[in-house]
PDB file of N, CA and C in Angstrom:
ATOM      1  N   UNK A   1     -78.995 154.035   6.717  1.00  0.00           N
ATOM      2  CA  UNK A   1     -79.867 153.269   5.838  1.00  0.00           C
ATOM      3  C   UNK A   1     -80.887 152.511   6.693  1.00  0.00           C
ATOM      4  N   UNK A   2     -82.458 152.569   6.280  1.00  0.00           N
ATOM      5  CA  UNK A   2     -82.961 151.882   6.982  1.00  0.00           C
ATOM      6  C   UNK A   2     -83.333 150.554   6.637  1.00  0.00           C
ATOM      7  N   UNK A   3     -83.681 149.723   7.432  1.00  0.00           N
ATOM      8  CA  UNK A   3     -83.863 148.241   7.516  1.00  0.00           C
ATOM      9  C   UNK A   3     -84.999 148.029   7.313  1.00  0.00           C
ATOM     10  N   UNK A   4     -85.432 147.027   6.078  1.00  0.00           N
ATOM     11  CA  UNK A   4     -86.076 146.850   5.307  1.00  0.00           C
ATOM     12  C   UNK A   4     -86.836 145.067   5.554  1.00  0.00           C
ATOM     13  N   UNK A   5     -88.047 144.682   5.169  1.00  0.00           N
ATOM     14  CA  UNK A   5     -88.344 143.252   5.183  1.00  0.00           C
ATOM     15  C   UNK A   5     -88.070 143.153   4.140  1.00  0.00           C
ATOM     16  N   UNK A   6     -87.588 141.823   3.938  1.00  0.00           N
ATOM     17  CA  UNK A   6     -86.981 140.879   2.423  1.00  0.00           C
ATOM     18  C   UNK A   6     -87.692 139.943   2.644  1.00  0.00           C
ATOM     19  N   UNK A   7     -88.546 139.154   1.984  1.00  0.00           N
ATOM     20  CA  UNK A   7     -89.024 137.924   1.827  1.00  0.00           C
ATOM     21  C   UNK A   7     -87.904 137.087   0.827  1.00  0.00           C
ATOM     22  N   UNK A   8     -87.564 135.938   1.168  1.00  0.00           N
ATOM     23  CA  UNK A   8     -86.242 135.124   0.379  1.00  0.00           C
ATOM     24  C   UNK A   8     -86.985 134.290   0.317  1.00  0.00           C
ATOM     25  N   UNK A   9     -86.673 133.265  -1.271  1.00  0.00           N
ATOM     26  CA  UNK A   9     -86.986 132.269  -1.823  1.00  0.00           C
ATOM     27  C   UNK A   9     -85.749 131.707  -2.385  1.00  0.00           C
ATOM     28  N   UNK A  10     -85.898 130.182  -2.345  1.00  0.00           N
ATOM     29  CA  UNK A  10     -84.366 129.222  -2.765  1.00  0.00           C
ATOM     30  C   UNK A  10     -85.093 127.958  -3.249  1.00  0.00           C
ATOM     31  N   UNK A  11     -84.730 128.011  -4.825  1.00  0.00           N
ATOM     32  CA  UNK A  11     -85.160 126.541  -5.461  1.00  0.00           C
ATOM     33  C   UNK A  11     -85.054 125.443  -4.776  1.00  0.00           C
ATOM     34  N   UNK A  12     -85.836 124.527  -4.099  1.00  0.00           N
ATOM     35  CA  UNK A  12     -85.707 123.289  -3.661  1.00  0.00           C
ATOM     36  C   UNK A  12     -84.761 122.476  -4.554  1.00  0.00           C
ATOM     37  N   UNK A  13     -84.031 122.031  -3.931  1.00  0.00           N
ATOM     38  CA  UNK A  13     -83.505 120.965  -4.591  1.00  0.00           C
ATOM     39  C   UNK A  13     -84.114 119.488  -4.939  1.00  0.00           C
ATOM     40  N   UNK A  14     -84.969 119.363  -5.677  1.00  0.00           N
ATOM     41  CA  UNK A  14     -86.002 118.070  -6.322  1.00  0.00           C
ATOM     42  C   UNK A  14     -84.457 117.120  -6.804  1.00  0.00           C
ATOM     43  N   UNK A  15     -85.001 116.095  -6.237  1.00  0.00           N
ATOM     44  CA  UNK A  15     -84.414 114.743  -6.597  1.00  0.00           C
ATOM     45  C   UNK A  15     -85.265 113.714  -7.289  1.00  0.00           C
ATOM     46  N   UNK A  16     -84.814 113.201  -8.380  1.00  0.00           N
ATOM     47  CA  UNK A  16     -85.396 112.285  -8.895  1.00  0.00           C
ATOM     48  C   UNK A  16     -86.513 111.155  -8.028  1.00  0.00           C
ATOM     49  N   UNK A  17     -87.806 110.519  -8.436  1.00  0.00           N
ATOM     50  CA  UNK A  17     -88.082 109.398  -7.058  1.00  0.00           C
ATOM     51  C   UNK A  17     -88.875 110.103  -6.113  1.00  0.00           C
ATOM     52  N   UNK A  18     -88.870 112.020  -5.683  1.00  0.00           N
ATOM     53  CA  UNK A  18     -89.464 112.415  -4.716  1.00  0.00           C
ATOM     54  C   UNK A  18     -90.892 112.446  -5.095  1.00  0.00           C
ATOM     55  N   UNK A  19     -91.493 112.338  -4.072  1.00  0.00           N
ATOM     56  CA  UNK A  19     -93.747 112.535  -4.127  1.00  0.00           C
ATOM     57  C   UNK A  19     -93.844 113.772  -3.504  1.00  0.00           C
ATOM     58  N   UNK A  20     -93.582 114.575  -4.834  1.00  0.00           N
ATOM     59  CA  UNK A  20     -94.518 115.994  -3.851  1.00  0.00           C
ATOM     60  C   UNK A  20     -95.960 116.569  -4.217  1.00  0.00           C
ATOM     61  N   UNK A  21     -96.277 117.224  -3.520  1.00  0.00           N
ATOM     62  CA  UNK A  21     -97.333 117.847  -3.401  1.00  0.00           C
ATOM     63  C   UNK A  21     -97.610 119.190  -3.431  1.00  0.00           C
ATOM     64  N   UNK A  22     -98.206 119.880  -4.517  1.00  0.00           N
ATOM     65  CA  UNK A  22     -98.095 121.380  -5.078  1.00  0.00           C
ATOM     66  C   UNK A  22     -99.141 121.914  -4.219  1.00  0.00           C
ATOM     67  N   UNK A  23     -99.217 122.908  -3.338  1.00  0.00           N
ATOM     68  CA  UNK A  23    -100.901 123.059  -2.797  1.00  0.00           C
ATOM     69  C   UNK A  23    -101.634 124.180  -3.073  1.00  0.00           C
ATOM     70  N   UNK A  24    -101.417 125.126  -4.374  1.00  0.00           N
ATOM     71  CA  UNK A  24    -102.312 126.076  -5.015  1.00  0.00           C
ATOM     72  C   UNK A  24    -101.597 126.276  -6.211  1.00  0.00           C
ATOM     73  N   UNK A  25    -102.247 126.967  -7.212  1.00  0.00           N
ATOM     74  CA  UNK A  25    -102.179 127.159  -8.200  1.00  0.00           C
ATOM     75  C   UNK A  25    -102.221 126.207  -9.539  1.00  0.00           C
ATOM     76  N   UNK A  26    -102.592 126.865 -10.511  1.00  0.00           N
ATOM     77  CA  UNK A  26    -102.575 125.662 -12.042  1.00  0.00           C
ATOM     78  C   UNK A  26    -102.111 124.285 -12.268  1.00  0.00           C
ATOM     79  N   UNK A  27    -101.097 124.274 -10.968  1.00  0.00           N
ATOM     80  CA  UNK A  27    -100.275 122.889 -10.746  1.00  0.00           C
ATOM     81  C   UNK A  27    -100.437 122.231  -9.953  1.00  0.00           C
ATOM     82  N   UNK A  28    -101.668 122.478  -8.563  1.00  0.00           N
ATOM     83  CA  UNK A  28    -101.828 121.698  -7.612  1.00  0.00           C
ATOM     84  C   UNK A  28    -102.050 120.437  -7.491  1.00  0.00           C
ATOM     85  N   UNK A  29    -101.585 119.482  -7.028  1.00  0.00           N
ATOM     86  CA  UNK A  29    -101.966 118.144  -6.766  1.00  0.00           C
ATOM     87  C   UNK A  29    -100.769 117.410  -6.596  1.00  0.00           C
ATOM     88  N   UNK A  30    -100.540 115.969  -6.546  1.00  0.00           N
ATOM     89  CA  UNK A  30     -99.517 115.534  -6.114  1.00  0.00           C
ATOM     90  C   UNK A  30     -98.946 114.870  -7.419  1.00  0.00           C
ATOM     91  N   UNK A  31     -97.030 114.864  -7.185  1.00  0.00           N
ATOM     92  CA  UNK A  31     -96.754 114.469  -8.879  1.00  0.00           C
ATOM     93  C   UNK A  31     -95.251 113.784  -8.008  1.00  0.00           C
ATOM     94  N   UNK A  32     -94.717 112.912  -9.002  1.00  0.00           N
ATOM     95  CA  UNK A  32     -93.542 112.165  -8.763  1.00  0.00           C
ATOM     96  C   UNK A  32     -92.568 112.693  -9.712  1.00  0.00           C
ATOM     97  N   UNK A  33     -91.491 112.929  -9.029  1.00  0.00           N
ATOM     98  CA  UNK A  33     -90.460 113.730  -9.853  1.00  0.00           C
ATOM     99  C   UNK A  33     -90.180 112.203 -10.493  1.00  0.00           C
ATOM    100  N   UNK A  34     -89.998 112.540 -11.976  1.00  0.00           N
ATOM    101  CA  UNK A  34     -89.070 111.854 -12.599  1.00  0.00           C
ATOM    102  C   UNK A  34     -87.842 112.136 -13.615  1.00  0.00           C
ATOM    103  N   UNK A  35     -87.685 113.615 -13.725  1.00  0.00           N
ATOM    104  CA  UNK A  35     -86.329 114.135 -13.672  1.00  0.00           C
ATOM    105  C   UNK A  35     -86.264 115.317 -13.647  1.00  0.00           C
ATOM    106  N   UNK A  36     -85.072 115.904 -13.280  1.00  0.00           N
ATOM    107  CA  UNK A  36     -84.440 117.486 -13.371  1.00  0.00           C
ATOM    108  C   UNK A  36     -82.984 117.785 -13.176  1.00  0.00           C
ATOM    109  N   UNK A  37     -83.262 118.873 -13.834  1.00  0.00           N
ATOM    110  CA  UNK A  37     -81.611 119.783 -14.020  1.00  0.00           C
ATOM    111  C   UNK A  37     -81.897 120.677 -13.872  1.00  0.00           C
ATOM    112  N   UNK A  38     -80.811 121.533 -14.269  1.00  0.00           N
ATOM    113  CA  UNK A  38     -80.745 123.313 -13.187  1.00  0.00           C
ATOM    114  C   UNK A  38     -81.932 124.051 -13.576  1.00  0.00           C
ATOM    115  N   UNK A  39     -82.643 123.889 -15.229  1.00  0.00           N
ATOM    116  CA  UNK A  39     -83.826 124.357 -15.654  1.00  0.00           C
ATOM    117  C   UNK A  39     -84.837 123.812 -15.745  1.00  0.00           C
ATOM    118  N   UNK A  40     -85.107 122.403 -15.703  1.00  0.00           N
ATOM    119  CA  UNK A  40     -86.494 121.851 -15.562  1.00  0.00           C
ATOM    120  C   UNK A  40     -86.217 121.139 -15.020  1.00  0.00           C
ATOM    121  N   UNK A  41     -88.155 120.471 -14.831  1.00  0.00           N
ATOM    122  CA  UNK A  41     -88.308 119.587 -14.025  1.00  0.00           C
ATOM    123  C   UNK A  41     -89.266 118.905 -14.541  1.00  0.00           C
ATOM    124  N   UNK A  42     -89.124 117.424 -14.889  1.00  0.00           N
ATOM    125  CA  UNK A  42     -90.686 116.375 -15.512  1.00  0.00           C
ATOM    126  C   UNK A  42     -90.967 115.983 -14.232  1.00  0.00           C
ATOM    127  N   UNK A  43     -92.279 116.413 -14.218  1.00  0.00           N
ATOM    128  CA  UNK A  43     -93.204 115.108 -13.445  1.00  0.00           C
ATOM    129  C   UNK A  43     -94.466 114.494 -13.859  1.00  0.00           C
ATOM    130  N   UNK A  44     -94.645 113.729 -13.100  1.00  0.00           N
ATOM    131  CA  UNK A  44     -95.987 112.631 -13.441  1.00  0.00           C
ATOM    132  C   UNK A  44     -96.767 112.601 -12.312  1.00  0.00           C
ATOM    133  N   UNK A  45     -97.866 112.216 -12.842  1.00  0.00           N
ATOM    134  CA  UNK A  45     -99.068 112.902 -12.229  1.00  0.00           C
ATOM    135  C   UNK A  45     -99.756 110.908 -11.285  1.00  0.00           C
ATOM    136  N   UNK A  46     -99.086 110.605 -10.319  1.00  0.00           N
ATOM    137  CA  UNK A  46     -99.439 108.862 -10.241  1.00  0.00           C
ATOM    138  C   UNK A  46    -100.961 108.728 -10.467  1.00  0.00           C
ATOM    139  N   UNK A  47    -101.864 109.389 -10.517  1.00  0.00           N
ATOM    140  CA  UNK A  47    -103.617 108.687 -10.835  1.00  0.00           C
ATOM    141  C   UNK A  47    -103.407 108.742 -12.354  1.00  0.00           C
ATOM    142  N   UNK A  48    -103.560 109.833 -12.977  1.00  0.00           N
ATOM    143  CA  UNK A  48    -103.670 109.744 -14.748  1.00  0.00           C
ATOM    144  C   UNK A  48    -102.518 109.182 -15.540  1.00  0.00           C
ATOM    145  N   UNK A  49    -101.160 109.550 -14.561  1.00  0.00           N
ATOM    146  CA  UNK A  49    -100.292 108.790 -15.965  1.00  0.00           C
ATOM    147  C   UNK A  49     -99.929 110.145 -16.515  1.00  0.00           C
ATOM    148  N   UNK A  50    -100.121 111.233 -16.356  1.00  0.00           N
ATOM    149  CA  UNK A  50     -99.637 112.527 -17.291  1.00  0.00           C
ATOM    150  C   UNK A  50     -98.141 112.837 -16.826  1.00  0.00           C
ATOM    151  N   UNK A  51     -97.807 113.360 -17.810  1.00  0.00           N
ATOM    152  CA  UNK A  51     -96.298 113.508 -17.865  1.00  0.00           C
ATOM    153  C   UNK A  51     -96.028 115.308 -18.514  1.00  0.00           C
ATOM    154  N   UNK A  52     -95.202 115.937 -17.842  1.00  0.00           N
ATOM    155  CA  UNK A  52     -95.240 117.625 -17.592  1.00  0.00           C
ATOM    156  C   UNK A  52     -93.794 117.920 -17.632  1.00  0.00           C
ATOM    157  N   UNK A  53     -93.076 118.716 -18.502  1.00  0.00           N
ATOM    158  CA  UNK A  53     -92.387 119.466 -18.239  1.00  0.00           C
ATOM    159  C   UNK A  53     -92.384 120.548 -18.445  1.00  0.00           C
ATOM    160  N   UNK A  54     -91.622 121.271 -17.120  1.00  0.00           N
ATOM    161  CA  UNK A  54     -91.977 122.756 -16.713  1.00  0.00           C
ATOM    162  C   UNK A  54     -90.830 123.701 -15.886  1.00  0.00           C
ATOM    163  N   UNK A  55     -90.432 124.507 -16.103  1.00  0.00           N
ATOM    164  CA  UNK A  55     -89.536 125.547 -15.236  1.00  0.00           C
ATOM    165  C   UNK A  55     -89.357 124.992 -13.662  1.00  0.00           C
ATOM    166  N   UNK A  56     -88.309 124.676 -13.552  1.00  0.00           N
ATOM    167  CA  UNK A  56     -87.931 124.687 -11.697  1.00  0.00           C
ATOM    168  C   UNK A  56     -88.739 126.087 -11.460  1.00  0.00           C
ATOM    169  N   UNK A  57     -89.559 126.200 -10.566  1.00  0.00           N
ATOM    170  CA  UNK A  57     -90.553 127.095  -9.396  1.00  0.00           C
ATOM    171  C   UNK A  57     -90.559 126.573  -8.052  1.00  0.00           C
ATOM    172  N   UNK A  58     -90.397 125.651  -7.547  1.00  0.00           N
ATOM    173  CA  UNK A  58     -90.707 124.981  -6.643  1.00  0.00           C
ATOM    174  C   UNK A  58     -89.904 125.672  -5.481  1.00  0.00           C
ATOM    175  N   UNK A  59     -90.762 126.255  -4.080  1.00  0.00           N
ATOM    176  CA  UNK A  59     -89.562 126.390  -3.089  1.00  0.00           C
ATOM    177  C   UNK A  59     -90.520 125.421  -1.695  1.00  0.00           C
ATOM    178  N   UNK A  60     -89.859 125.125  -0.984  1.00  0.00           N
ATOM    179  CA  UNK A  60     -90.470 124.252   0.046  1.00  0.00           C
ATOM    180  C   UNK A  60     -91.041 125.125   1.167  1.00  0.00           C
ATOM    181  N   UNK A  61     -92.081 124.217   1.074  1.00  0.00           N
ATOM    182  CA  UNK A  61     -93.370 124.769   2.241  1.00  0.00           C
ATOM    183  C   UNK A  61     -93.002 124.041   3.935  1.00  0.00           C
ATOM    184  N   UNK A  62     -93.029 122.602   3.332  1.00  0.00           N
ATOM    185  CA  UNK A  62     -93.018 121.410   4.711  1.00  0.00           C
ATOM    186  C   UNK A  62     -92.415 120.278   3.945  1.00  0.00           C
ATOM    187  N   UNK A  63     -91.971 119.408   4.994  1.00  0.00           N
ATOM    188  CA  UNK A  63     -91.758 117.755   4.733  1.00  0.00           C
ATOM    189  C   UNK A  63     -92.507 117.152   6.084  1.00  0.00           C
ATOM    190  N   UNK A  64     -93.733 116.275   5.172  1.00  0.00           N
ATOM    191  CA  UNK A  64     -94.796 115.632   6.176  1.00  0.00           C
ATOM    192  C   UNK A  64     -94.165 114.124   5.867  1.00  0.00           C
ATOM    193  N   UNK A  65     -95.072 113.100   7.033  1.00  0.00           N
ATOM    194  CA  UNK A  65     -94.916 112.215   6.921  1.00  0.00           C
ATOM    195  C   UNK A  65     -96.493 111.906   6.094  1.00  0.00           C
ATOM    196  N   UNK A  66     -96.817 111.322   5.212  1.00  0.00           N
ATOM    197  CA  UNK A  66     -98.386 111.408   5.114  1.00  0.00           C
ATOM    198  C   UNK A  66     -98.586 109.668   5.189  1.00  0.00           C
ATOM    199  N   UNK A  67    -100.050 109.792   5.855  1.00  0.00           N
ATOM    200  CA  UNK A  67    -100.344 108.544   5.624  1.00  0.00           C
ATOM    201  C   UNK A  67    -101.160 107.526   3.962  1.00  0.00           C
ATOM    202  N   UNK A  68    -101.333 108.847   3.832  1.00  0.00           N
ATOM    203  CA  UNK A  68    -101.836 108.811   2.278  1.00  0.00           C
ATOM    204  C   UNK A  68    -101.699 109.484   0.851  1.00  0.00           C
ATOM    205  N   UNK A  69    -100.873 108.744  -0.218  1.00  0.00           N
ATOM    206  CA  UNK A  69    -100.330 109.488  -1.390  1.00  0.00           C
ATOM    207  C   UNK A  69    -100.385 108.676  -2.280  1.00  0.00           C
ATOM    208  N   UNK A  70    -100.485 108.871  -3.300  1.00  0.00           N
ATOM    209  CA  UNK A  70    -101.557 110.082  -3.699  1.00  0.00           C
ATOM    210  C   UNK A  70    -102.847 110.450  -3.718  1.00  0.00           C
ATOM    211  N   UNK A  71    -103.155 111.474  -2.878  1.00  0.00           N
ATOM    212  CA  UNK A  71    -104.607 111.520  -2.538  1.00  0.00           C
ATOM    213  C   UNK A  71    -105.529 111.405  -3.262  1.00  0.00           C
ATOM    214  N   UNK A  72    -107.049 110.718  -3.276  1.00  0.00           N
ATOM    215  CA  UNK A  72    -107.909 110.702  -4.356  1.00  0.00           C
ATOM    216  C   UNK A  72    -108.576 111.714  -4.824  1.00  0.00           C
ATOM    217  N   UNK A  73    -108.994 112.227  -5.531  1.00  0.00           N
ATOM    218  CA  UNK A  73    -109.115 112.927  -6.507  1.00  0.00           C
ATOM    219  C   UNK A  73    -110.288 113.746  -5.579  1.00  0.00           C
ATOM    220  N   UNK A  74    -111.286 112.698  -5.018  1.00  0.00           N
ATOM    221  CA  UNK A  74    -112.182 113.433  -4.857  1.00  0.00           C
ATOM    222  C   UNK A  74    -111.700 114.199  -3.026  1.00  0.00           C
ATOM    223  N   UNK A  75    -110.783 114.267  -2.274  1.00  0.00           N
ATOM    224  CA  UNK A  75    -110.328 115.222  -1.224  1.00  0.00           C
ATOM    225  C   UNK A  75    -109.892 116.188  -1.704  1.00  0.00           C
TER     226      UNK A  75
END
């Protein structure tokens, strides 16, 4: 049998309280988890105040230290 590339993906485990940061697609920008279970996940958006729930997707890219969050709108 020959040996094949697999690309693997594993749901992050989001904890309530975390500041993440989405960096492409329909969802990009930075949002504060404010809850989840094995199928969703709400977050909030800290500039507007919007509030989202949506399918766990999330797999991790990095953990930065940033000096600035949530970034302004206009970077």
């Amino acid at each position: 049998m020959a040996k094949a590339q697999v690309t693997t993906f594993r749901r992050y485990p989001l904890k309530e309280g975390q500041q993440i940061r989405i960096l492409d697609g329909p969802r990009g920008g930075d949002w504060l988890v404010i809850g989840v279970d094995e199928r969703k996940m709400r977050l909030r958006c800290p500039v507007s105040g919007r509030e989202v729930e949506w399918d766990r997707f999330c797999t991790l890219d990095a953990v930065l230290e940033m000096q600035e969050w949530p970034l302004p709108r206009d970077k």
